[in-house]
Protein backbone atom coordinates (compact mmCIF):
# COMPACT_ATOMS: atom_id res chain seq x y z
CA UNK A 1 0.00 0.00 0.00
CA UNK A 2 1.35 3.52 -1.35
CA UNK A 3 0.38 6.32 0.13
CA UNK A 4 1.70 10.20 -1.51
CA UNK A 5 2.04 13.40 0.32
CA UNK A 6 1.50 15.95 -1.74
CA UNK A 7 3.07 19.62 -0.43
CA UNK A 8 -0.55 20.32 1.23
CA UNK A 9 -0.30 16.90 3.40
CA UNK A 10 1.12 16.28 6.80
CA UNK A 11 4.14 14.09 6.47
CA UNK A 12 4.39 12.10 10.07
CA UNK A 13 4.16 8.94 9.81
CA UNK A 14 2.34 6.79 12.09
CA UNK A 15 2.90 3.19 13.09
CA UNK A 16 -0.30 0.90 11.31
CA UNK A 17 -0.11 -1.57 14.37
CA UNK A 18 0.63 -2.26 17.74
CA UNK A 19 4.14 -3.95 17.67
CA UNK A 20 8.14 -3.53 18.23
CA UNK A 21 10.92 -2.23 15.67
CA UNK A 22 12.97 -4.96 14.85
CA UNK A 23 14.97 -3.24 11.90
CA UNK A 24 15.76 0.25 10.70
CA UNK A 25 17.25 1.49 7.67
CA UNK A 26 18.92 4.30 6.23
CA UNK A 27 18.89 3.14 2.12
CA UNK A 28 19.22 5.04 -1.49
CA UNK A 29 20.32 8.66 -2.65
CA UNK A 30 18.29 9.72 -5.27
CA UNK A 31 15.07 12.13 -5.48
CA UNK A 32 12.88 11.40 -7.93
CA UNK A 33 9.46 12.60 -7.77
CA UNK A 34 7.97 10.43 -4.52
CA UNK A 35 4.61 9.35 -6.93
CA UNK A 36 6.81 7.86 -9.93
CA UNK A 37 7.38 4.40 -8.33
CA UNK A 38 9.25 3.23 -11.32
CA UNK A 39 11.57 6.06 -10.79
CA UNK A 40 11.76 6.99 -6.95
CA UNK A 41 12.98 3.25 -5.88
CA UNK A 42 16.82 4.42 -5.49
CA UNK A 43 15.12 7.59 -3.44
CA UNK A 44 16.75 8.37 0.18
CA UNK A 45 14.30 5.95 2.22
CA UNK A 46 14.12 4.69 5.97
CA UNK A 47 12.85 1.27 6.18
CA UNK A 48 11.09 0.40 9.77
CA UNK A 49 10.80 -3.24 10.15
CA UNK A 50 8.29 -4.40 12.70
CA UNK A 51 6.96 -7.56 14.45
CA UNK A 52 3.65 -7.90 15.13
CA UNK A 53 1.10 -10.42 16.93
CA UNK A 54 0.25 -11.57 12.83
CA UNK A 55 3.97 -11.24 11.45
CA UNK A 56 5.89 -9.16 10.28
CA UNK A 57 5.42 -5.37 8.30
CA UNK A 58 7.68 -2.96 6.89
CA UNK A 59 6.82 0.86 6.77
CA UNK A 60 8.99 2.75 4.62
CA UNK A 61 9.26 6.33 4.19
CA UNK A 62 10.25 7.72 1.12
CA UNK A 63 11.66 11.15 0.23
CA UNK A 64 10.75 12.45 -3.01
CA UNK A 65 11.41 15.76 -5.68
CA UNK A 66 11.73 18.15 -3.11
CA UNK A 67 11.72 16.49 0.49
CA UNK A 68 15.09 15.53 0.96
CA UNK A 69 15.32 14.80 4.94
CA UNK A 70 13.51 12.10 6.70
CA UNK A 71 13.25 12.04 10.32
CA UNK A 72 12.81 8.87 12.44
CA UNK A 73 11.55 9.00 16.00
CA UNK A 74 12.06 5.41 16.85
CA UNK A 75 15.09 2.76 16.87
CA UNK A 76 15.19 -1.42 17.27
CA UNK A 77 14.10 -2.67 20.35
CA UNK A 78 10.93 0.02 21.08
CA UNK A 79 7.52 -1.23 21.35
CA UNK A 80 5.08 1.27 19.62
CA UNK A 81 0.97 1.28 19.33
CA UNK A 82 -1.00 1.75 16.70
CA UNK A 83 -1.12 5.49 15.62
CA UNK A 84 2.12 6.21 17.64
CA UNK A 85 4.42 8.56 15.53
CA UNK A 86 7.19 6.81 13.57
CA UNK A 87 8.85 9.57 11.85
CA UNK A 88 8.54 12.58 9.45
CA UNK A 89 9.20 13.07 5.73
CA UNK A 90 9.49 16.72 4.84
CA UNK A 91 6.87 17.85 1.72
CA UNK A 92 6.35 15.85 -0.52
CA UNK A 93 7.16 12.29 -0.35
CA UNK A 94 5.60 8.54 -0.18
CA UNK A 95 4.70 6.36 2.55
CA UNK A 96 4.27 2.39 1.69
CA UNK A 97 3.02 -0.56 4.49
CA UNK A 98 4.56 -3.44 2.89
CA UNK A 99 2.51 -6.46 4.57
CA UNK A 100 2.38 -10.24 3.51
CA UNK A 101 -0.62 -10.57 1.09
CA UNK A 102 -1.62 -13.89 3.05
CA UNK A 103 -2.47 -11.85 6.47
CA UNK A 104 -4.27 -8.69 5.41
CA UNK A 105 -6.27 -6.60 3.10
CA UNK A 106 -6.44 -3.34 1.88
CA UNK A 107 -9.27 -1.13 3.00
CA UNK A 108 -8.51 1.49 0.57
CA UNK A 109 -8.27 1.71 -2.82
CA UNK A 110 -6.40 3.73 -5.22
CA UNK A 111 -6.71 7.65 -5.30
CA UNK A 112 -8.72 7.58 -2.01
CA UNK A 113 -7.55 9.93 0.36
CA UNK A 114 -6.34 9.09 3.73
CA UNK A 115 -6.05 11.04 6.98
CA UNK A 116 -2.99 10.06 9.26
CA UNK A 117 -4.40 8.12 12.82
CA UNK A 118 -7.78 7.88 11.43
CA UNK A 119 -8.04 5.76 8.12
CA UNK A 120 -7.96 2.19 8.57
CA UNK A 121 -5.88 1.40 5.61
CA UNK A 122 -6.09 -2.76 6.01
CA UNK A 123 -7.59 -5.50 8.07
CA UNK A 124 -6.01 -8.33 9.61
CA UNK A 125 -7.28 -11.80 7.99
């Protein structure tokens, strides 16, 4: 699940679940435009891997055209709830939930607009 911030969103991040970092990491240089998947892969990005109570998730923060700093408010080892602040991506960037297609699905669908600690974005199977 993708999610864009356009310049007129707010860029924290939350956590989608209850759970506890396992992994964080610092990857990729580029800035592509945040939207342009294709293109924005080798974008500066902070992976947050997480276990939960139904396996694991990844949310990664992406920086796009014109953010170019992302800042991460948690580290390996913390617990964190659902809606707890990860991290911040400044204007303009992406947001995915990577999550194994066997253990949830999507509540959303493409082009609907989300609103940080309010949309549920997936449902546990």
């Amino acid at each position: 699940i993708s999610i864009f911030l356009s310049l007129f969103n707010v860029h924290v991040n939350r956590s989608p679940v209850d759970g506890e970092i396992e992994t964080v990491r610092e990857l990729g240089e580029g800035f592509a435009p945040a939207m342009q998947f294709d293109r924005s892969h080798g974008n500066r990005r902070r992976e947050i891997g997480m276990a939960t109570e139904h396996g694991p998730i990844v949310v990664v923060q992406v920086a796009g055209l014109l953010a170019r700093r992302i800042v991460g408010w948690v580290g390996p080892g913390q617990p964190v709830a659902a809606g707890q602040k990860l991290g911040m991506i400044t204007f303009g960037s992406r947001t995915d939930l990577l999550v194994p297609n066997d253990v949830a699905v999507p509540f959303v669908s493409v082009g609907e607009r989300v609103v940080g600690g309010r949309t549920a974005i997936a449902r546990w199977l």
